[in-house]
N, C-alpha and C. Protein backbone atom coordinates (compact mmCIF):
# COMPACT_ATOMS: atom_id res chain seq x y z
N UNK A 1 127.28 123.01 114.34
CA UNK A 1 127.38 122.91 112.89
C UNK A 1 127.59 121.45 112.47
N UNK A 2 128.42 120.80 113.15
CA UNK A 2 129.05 118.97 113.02
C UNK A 2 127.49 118.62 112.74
N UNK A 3 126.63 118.47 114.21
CA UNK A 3 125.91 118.14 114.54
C UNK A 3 124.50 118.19 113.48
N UNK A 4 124.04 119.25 112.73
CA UNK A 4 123.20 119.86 111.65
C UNK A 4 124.06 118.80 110.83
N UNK A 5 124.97 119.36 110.16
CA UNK A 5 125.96 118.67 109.00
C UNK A 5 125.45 116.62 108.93
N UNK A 6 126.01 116.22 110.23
CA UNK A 6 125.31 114.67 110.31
C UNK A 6 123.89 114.61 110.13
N UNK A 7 122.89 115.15 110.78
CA UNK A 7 121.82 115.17 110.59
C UNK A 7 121.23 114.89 109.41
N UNK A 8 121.47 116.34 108.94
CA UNK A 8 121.48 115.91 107.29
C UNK A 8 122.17 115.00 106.42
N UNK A 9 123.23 114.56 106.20
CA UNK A 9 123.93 113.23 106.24
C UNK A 9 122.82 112.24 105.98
N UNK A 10 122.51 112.04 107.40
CA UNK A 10 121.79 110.36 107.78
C UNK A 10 120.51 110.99 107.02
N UNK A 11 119.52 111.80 106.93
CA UNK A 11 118.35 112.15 106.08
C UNK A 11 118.68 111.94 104.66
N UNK A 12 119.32 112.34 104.07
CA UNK A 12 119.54 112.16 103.24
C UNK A 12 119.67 110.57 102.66
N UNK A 13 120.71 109.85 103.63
CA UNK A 13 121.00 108.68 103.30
C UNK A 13 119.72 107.95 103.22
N UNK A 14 118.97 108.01 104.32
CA UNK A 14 117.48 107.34 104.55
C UNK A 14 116.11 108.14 103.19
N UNK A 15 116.29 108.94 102.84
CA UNK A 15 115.27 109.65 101.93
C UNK A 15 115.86 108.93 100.70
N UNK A 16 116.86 108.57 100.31
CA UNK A 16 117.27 108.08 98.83
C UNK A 16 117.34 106.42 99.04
N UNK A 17 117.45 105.48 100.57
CA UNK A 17 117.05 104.24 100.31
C UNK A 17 115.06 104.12 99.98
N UNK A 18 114.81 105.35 100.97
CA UNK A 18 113.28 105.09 100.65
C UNK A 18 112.63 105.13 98.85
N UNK A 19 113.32 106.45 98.46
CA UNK A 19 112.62 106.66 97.11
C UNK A 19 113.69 105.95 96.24
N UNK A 20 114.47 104.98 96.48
CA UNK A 20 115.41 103.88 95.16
C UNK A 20 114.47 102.85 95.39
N UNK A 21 113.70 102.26 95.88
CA UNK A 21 112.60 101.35 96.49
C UNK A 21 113.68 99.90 97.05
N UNK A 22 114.55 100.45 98.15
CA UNK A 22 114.78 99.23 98.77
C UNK A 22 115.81 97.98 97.19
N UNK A 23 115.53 98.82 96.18
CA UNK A 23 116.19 97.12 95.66
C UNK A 23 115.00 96.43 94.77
N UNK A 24 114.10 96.61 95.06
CA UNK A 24 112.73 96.17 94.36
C UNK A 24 112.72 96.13 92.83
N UNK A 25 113.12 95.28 92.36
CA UNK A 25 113.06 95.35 90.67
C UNK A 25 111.58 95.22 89.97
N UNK A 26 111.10 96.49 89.28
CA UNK A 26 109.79 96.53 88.89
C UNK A 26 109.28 95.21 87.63
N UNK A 27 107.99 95.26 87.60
CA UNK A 27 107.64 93.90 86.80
C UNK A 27 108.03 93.80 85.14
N UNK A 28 108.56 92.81 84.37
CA UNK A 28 108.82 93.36 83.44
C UNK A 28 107.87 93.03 82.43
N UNK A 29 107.51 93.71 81.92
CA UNK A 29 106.63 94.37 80.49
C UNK A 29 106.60 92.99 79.70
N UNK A 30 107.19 92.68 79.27
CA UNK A 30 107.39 91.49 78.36
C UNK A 30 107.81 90.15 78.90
N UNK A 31 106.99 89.37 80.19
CA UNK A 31 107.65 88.66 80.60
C UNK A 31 107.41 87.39 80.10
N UNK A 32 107.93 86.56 80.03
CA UNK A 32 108.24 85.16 79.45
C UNK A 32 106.69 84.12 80.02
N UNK A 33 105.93 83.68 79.18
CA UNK A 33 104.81 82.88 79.73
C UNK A 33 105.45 81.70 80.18
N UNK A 34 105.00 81.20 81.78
CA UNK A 34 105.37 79.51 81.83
C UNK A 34 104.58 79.04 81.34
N UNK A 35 104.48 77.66 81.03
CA UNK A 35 103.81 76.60 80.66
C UNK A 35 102.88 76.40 82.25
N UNK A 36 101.54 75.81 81.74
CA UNK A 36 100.79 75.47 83.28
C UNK A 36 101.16 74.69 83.63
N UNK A 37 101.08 74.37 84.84
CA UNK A 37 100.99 73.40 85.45
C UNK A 37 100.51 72.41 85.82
N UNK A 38 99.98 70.99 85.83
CA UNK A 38 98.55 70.17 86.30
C UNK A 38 98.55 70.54 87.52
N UNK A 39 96.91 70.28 87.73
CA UNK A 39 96.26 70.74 89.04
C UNK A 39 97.00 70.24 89.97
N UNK A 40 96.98 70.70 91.23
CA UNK A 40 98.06 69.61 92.21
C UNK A 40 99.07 69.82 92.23
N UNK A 41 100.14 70.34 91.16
CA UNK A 41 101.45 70.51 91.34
C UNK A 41 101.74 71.90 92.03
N UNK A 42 102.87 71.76 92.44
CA UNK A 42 102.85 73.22 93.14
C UNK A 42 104.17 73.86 91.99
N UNK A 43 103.76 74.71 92.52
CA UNK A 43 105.03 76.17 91.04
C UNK A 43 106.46 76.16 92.32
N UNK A 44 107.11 75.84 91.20
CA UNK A 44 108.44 75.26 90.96
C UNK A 44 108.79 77.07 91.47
N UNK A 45 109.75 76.77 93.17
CA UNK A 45 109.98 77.99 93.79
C UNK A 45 112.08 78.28 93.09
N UNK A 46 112.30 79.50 93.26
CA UNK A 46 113.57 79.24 92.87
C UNK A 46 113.80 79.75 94.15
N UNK A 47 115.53 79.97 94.14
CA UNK A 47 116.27 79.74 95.35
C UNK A 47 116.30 81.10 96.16
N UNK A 48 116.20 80.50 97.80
CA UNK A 48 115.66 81.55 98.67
C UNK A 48 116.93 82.70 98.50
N UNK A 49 118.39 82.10 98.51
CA UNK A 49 118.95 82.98 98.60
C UNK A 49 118.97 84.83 97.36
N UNK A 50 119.20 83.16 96.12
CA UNK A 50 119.26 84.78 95.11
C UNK A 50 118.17 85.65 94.97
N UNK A 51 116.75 85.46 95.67
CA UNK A 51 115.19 86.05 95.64
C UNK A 51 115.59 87.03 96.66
N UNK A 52 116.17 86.65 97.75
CA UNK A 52 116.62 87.58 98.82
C UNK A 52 117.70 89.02 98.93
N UNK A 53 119.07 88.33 97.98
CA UNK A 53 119.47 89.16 97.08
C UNK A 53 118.48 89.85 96.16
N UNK A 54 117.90 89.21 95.41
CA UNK A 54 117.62 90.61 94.39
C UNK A 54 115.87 91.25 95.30
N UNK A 55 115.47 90.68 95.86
CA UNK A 55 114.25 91.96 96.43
C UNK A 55 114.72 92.00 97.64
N UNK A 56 115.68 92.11 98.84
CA UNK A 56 115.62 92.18 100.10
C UNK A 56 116.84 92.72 101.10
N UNK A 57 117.89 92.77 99.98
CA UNK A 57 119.31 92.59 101.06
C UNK A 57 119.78 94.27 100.59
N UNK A 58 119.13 94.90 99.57
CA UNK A 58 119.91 96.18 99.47
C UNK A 58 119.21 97.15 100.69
N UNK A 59 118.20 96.39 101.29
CA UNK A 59 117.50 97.17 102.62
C UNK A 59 117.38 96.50 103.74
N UNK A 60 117.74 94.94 103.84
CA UNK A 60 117.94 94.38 104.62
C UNK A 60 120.27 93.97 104.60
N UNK A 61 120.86 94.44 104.77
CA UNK A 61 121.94 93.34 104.11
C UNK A 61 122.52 92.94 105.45
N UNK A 62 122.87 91.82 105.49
CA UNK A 62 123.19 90.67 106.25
C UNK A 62 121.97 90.53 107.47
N UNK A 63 120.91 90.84 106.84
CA UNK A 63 119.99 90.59 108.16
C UNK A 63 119.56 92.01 108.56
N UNK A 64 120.18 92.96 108.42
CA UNK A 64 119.85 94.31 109.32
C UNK A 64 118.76 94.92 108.69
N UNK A 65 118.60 96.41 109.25
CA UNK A 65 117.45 96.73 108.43
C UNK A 65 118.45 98.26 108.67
N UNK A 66 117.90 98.86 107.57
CA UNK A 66 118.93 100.33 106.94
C UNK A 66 117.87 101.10 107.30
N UNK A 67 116.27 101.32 107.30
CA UNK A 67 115.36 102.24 107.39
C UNK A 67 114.91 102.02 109.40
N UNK A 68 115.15 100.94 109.51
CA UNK A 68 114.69 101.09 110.99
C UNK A 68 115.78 99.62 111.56
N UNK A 69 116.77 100.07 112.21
CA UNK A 69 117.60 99.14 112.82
C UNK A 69 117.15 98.58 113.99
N UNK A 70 116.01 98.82 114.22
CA UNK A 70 115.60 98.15 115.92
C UNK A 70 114.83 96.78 115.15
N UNK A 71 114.31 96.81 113.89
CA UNK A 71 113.62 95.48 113.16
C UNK A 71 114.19 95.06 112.18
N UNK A 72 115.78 94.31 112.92
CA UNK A 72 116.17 93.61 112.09
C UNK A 72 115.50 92.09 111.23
N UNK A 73 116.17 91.01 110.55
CA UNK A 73 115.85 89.86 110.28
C UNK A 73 116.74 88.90 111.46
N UNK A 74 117.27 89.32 112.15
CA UNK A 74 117.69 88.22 113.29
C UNK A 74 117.00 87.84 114.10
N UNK A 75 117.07 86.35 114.29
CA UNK A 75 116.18 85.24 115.34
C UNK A 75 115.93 86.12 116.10
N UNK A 76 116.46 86.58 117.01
CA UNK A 76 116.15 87.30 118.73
C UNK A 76 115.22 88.21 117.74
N UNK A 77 115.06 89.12 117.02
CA UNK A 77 114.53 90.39 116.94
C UNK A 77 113.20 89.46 116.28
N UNK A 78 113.40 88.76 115.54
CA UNK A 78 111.70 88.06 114.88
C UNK A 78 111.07 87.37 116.27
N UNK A 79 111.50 86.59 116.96
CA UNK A 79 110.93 86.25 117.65
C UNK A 79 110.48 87.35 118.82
N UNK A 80 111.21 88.35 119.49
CA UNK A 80 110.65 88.93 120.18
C UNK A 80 109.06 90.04 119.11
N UNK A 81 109.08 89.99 118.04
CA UNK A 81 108.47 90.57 117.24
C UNK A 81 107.30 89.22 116.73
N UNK A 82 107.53 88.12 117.63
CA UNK A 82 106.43 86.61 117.29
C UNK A 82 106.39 86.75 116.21
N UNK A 83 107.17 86.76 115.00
CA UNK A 83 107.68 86.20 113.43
C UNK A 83 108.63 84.72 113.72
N UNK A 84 108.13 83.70 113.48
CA UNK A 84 108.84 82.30 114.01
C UNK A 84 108.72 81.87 112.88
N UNK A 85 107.79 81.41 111.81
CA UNK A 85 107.53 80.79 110.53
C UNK A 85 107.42 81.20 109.17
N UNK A 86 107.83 80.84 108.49
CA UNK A 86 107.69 81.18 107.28
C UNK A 86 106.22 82.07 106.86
N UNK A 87 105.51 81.54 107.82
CA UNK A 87 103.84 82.54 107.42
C UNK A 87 104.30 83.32 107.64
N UNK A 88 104.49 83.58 109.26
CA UNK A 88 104.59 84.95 109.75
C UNK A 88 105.46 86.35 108.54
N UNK A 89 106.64 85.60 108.26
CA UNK A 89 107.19 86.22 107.26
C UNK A 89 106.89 86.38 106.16
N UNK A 90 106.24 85.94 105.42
CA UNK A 90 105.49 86.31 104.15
C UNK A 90 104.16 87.41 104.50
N UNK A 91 103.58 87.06 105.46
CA UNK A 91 102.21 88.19 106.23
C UNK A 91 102.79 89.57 106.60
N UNK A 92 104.37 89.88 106.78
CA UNK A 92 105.01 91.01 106.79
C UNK A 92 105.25 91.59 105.29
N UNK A 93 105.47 90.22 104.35
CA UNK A 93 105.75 90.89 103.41
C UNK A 93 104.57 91.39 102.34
N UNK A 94 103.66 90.90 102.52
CA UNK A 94 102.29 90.86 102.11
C UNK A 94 102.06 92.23 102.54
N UNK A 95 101.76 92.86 103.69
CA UNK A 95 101.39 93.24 104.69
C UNK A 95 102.13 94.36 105.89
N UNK A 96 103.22 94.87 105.31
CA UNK A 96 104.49 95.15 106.43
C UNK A 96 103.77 96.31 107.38
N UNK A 97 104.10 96.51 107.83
CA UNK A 97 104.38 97.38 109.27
C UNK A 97 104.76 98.43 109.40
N UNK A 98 106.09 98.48 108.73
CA UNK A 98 106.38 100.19 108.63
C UNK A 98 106.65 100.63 107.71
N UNK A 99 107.76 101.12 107.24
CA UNK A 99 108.70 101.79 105.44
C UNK A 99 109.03 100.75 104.72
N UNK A 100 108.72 99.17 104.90
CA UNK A 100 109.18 98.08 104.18
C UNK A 100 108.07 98.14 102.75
N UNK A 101 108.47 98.50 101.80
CA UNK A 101 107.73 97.97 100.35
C UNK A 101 106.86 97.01 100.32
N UNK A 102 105.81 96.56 100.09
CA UNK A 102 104.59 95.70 99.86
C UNK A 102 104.61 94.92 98.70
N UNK A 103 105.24 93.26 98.74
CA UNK A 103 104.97 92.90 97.91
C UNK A 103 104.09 91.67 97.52
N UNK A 104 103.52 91.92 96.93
CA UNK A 104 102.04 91.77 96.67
C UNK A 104 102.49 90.56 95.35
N UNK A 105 101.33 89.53 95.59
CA UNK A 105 101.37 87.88 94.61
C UNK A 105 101.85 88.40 93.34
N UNK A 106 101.68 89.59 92.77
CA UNK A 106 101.49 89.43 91.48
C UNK A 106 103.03 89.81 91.25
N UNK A 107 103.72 90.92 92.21
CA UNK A 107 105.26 90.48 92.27
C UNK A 107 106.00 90.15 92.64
N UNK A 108 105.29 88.89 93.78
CA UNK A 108 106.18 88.26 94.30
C UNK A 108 105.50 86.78 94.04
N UNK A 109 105.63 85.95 93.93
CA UNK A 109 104.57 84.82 93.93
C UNK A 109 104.70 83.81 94.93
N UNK A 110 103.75 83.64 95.71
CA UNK A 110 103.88 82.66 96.93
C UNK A 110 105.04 81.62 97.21
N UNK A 111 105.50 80.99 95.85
CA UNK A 111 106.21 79.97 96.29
C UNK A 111 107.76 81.15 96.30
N UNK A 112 108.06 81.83 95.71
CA UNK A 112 109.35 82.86 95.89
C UNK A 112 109.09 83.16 97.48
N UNK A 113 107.92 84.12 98.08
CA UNK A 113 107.78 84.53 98.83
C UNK A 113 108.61 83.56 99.89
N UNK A 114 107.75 82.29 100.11
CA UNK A 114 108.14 81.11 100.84
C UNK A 114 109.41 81.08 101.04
N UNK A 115 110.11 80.83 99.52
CA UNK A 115 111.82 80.41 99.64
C UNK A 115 112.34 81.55 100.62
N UNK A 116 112.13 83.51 100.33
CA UNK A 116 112.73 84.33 100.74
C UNK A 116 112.45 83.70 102.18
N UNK A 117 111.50 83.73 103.00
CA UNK A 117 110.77 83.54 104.14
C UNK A 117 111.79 82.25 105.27
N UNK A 118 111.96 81.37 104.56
CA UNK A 118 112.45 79.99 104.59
C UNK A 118 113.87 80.54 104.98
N UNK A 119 114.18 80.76 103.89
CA UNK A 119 115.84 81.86 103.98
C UNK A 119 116.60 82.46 105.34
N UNK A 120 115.40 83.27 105.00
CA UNK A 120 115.58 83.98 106.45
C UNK A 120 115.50 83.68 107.46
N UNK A 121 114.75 82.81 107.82
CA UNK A 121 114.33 82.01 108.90
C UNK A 121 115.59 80.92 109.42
N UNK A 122 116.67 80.41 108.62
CA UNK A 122 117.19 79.68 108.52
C UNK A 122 119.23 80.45 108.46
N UNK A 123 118.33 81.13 107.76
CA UNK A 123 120.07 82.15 107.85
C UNK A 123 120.56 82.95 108.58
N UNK A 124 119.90 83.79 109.20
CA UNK A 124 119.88 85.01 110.31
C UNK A 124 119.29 84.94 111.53
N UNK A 125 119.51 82.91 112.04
CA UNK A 125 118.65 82.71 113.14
C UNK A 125 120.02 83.47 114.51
């Protein structure tokens, strides 16, 4: 009975991080136009940490992973997984692998992507 009882427990816990989407704040409706940019400049990235906080840490937090704990964000686990660079990490996020959310340029934008990427790479070595 324990045994059923946990079961369900941990399903549960894992069925409601899947369908809350990880943390993922949807695009908003009315969003603020930037000004362009001249050709050549690159778009002004903001900071890896709070990007990481708000799309990454309510399913990753301190590095771990809540839907599959064998693929964490720690050095040993990226590298045995040949994720070493900031590409590699954005091509997961572009692109992921397993139950990780897909986020895609239009809601994430390359230079954010980067900072999260950078972040991680640098924080959870």
């Amino acid at each position: 009975m324990f045994c059923r009882m946990t079961l369900l427990s941990v399903l549960l816990l894992v069925s409601s991080a899947l369908l809350t989407g990880c943390g993922r704040d949807e695009p908003r409706k009315h969003a603020v136009t930037q000004p362009s940019l001249p050709s050549g400049t690159r778009e002004p990235s903001r900071d890896g940490a709070a990007l990481f906080k708000q799309y990454c840490a309510n399913c990753h937090p301190n590095g771990g992973n809540i839907s599959d704990p064998k693929r964490t964000l720690h050095g040993s686990v990226l590298k045995r997984n040949h994720i070493n660079t900031p590409e590699d990490v954005i091509r997961i996020m572009r692109n992921p692998r397993s139950r990780m959310i897909r986020f895609d340029p239009s809601t994430l934008s390359d230079s954010d992507a980067r900072a999260i990427a950078e972040y991680i790479l640098t924080t959870f070595k």
